[in-house]
N, C-alpha and C. Protein backbone atom coordinates (compact mmCIF):
# COMPACT_ATOMS: atom_id res chain seq x y z
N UNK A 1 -2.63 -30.62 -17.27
CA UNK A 1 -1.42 -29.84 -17.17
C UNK A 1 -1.04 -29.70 -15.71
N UNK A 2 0.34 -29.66 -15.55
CA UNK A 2 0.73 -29.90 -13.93
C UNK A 2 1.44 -28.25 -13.87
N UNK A 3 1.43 -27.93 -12.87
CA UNK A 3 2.80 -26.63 -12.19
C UNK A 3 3.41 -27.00 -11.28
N UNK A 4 5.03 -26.78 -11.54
CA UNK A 4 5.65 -26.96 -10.31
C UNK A 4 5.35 -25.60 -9.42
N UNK A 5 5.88 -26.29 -7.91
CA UNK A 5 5.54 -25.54 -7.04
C UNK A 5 7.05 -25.16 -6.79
N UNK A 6 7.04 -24.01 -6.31
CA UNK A 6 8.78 -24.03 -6.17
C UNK A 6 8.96 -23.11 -4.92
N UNK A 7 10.03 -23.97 -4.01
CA UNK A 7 10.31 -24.05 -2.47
C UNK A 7 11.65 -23.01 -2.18
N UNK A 8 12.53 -22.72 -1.55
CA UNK A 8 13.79 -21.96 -1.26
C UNK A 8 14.14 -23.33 -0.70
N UNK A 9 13.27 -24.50 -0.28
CA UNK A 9 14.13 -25.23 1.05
C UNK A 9 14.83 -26.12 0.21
N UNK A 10 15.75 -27.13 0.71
CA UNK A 10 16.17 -28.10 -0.25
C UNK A 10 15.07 -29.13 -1.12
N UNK A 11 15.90 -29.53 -2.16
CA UNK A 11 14.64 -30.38 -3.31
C UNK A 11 14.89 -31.53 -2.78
N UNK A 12 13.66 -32.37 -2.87
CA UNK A 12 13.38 -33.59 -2.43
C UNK A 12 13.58 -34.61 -3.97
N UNK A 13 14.94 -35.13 -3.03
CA UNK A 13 15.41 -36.36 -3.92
C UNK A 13 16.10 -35.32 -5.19
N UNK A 14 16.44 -34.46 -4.38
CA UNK A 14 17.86 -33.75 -5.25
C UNK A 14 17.26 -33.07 -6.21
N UNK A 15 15.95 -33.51 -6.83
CA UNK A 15 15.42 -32.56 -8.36
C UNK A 15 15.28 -31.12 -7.95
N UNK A 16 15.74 -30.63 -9.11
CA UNK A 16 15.19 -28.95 -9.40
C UNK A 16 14.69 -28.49 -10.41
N UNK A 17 14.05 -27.89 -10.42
CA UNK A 17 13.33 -27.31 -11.36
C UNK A 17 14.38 -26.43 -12.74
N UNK A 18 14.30 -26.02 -13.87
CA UNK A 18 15.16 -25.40 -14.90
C UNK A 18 15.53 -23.94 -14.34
N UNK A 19 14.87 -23.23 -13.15
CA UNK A 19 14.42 -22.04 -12.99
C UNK A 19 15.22 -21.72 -11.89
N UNK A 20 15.90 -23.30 -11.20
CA UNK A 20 16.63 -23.35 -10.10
C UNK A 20 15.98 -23.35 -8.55
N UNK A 21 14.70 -23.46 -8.66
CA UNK A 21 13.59 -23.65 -7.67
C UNK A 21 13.75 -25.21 -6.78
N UNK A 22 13.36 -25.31 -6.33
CA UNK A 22 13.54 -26.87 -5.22
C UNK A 22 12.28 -27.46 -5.99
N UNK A 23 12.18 -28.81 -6.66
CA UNK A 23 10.78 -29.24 -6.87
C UNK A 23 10.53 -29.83 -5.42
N UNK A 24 9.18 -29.46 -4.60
CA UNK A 24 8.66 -29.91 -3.94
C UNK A 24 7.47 -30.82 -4.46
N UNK A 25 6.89 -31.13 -5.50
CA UNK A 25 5.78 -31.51 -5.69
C UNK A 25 5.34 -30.87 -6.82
N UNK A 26 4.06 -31.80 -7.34
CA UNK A 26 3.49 -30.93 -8.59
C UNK A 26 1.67 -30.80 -8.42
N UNK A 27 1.10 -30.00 -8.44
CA UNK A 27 -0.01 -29.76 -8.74
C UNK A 27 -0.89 -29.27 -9.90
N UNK A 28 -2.29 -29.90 -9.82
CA UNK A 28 -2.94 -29.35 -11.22
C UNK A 28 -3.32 -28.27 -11.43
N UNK A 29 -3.56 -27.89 -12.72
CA UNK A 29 -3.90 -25.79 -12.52
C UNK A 29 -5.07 -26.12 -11.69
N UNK A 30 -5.96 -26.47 -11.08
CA UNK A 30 -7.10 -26.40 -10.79
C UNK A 30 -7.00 -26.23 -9.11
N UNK A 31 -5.87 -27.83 -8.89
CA UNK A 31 -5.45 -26.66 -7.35
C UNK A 31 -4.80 -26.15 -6.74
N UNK A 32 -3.95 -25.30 -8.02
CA UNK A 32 -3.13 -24.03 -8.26
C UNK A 32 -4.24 -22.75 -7.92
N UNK A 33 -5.14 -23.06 -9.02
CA UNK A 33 -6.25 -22.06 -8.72
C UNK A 33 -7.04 -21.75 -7.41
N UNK A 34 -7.23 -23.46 -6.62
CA UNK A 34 -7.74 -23.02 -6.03
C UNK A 34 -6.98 -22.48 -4.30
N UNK A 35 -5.91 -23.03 -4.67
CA UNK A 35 -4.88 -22.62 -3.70
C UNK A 35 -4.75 -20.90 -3.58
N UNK A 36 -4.54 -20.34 -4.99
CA UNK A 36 -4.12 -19.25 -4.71
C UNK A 36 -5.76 -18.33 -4.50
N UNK A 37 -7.20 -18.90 -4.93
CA UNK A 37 -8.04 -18.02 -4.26
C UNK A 37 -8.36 -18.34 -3.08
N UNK A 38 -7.86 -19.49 -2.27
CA UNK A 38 -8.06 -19.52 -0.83
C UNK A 38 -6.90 -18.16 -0.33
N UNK A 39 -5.76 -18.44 -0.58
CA UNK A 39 -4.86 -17.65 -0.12
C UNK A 39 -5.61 -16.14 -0.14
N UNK A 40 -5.80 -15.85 -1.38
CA UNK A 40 -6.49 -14.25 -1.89
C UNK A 40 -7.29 -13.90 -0.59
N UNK A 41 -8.10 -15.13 -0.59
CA UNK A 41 -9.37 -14.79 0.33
C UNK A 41 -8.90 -14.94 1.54
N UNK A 42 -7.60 -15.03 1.88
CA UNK A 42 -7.80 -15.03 3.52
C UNK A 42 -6.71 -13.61 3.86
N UNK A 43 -6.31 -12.87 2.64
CA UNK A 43 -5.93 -11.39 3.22
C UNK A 43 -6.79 -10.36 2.48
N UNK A 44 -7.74 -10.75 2.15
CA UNK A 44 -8.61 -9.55 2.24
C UNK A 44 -9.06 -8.72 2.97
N UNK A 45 -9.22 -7.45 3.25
CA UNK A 45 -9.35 -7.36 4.87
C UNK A 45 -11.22 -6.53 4.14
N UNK A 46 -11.79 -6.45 5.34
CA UNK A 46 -13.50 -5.92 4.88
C UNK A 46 -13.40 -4.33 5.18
N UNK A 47 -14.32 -4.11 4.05
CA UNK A 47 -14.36 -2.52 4.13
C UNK A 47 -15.44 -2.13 5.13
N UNK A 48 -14.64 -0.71 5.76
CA UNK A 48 -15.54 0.01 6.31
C UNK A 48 -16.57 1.14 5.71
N UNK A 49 -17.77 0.95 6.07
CA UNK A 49 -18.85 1.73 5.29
C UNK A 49 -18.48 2.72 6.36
N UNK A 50 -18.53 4.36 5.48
CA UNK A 50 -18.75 5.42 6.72
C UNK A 50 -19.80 5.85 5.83
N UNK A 51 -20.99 6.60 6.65
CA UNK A 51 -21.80 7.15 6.48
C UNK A 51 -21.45 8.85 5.88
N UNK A 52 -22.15 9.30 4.53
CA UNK A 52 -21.79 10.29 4.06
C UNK A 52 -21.63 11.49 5.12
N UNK A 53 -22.22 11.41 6.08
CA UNK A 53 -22.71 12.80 6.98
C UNK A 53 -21.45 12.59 7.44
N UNK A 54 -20.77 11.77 7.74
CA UNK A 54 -19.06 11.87 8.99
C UNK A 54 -17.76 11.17 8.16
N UNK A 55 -17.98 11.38 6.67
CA UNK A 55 -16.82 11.22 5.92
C UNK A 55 -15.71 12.13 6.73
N UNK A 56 -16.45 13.82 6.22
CA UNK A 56 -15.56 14.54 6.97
C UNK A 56 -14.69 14.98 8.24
N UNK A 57 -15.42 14.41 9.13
CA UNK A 57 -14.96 13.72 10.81
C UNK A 57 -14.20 13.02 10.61
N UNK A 58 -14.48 12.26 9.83
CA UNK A 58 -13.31 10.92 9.88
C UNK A 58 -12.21 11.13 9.50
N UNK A 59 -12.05 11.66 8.29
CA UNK A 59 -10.50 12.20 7.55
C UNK A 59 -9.92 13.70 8.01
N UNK A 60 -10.91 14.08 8.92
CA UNK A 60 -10.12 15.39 9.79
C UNK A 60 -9.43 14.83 11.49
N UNK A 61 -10.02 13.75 11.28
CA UNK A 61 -9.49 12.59 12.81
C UNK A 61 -7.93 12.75 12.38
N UNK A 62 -7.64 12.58 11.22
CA UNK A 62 -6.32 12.10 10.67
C UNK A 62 -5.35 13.28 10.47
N UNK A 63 -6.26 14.32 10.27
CA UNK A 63 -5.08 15.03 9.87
C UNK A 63 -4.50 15.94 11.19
N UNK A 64 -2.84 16.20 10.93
CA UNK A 64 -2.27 17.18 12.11
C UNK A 64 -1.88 18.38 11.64
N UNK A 65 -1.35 18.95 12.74
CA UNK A 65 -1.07 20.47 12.71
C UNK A 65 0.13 20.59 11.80
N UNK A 66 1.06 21.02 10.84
CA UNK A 66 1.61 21.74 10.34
C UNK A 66 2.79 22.45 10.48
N UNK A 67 3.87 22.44 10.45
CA UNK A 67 5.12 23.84 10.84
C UNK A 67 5.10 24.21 9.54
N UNK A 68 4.49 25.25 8.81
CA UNK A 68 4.74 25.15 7.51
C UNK A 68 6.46 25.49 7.23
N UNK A 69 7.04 26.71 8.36
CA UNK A 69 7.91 27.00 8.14
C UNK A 69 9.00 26.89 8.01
N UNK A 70 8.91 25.10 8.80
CA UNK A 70 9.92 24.43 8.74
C UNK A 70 9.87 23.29 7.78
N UNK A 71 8.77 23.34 7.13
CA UNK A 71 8.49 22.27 5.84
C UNK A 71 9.23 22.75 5.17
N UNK A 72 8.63 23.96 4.71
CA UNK A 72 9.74 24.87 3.37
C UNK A 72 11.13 25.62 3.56
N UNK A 73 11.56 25.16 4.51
CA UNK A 73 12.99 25.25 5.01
C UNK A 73 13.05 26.98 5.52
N UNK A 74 12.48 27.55 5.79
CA UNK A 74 12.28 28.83 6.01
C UNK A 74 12.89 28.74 7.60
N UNK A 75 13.89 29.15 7.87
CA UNK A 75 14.57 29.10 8.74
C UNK A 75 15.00 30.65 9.75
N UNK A 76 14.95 31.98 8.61
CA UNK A 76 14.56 32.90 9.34
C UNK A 76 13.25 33.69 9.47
N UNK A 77 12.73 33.79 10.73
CA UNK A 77 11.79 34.61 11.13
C UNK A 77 11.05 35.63 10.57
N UNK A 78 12.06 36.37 9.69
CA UNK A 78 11.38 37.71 9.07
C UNK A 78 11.13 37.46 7.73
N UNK A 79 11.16 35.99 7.37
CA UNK A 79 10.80 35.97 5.87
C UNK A 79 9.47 35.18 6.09
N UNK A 80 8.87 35.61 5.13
CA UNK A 80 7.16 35.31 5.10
C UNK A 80 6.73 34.66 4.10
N UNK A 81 5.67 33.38 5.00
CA UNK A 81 5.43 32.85 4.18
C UNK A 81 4.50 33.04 2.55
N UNK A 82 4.41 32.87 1.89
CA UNK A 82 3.92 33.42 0.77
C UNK A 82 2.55 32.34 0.62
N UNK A 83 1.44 32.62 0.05
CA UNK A 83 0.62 31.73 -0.13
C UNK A 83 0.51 30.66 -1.12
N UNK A 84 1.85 30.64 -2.00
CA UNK A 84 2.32 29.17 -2.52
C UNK A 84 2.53 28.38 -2.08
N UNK A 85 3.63 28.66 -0.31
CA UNK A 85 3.90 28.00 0.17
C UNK A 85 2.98 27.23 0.94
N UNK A 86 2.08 28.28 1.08
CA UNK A 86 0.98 27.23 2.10
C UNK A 86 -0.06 25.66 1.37
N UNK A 87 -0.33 26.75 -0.38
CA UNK A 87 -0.88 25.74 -1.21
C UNK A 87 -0.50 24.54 -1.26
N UNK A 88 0.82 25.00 -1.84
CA UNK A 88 2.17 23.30 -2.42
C UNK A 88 1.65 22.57 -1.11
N UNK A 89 2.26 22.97 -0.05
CA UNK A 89 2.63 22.32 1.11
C UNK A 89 1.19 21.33 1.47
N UNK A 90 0.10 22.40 1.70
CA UNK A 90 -1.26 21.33 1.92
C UNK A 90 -1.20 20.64 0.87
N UNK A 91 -1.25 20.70 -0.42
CA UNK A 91 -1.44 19.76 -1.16
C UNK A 91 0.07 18.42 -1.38
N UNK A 92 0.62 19.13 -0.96
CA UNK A 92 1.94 17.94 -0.80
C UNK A 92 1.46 16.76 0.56
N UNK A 93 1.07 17.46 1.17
CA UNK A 93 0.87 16.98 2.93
C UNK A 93 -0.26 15.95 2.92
N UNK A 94 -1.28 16.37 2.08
CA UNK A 94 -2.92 15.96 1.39
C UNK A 94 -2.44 14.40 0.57
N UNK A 95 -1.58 14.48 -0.21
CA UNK A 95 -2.04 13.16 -0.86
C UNK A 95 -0.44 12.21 -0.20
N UNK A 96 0.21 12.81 0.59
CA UNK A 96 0.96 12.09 1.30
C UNK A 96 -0.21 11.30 2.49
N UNK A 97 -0.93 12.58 3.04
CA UNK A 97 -1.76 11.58 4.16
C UNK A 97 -2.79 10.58 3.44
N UNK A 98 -3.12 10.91 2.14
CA UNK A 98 -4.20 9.98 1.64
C UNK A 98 -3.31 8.86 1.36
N UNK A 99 -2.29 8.88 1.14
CA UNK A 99 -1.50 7.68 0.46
C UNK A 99 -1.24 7.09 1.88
N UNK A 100 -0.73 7.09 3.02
CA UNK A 100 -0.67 6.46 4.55
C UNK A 100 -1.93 6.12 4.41
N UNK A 101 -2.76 6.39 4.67
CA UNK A 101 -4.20 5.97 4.97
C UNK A 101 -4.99 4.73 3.86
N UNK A 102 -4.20 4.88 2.78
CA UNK A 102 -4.55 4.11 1.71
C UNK A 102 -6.31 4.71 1.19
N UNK A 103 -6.43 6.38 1.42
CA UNK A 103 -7.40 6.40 0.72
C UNK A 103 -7.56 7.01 -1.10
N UNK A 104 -8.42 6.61 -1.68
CA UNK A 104 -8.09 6.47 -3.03
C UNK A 104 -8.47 7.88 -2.92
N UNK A 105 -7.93 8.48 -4.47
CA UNK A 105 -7.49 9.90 -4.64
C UNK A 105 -7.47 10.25 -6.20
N UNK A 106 -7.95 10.88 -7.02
CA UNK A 106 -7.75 11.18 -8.55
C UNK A 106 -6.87 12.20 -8.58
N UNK A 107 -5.99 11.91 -9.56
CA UNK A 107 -4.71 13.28 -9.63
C UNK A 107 -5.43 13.72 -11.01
N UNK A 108 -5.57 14.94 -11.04
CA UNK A 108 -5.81 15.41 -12.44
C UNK A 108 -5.17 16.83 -12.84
C-alpha cells in the first residue's frame, strides 16, 4: 500500500492529488511510519527529574506577587476584599500558572 505525500508547493508534472494536495511522490506505510517516528523523536524534549525535597522551591521560583485588587476590579479603596476574592483569584492564578508552565494538574 502506497500514501501520497502532499506538498503546498507546485505538483510535479502537473498531478494532484483528489484532496487538491501537490503529488510530490509516493511512499510505503512503512516509511510513512518510519518518517513520522523519526520526526516524533526529534521534538521530544527530556524530562527534568526534580527531587521530592525542592518540588516546592521550584514551583514557588515561579510564582509572583498579586494585586488582588486590581484582579477583581476593585477600584475603590474602602471596599474590602472579602476572602472569596482572595480564594477564586489564587485558584484562578494557580492553574493559569500551571497551564504556562505546562505542569500537569487534576481538576476535580
Amino acid at each position: 500500500m502506497e500514501a501520497v505525500v502532499p506538498s503546498p508547493a507546485a505538483p510535479l508534472n502537473g498531478k494532484k492529488h483528489p484532496n487538491g494536495n501537490a503529488v510530490i511522490g509516493t511512499v510505503t506505510i512503512a516509511e510513512l511510519q518510519a518518517l513520522t517516528t523519526q520526526d516524533a523523536t526529534a521534538h521530544i524534549q527530556p524530562s527534568v527529574i526534580v527531587p521530592h525535597k525542592n518540588v516546592l522551591a521550584t514551583l514557588l521560583k515561579q510564582v509572583q506577587k498579586l494585586d488582588f485588587r486590581k484582579i477583581v476590579g476593585l477600584d475603590n479603596e474602602t471596599e474590602k476584599l472579602k476572602q472569596k476574592h482572595y480564594v477564586v483569584t489564587v485558584v484562578e492564578e494557580a492553574l493559569a500558572l500551571a497551564a504556562r508552565n505546562h505542569w500537569g494538574y487534576a481538576e476535580t
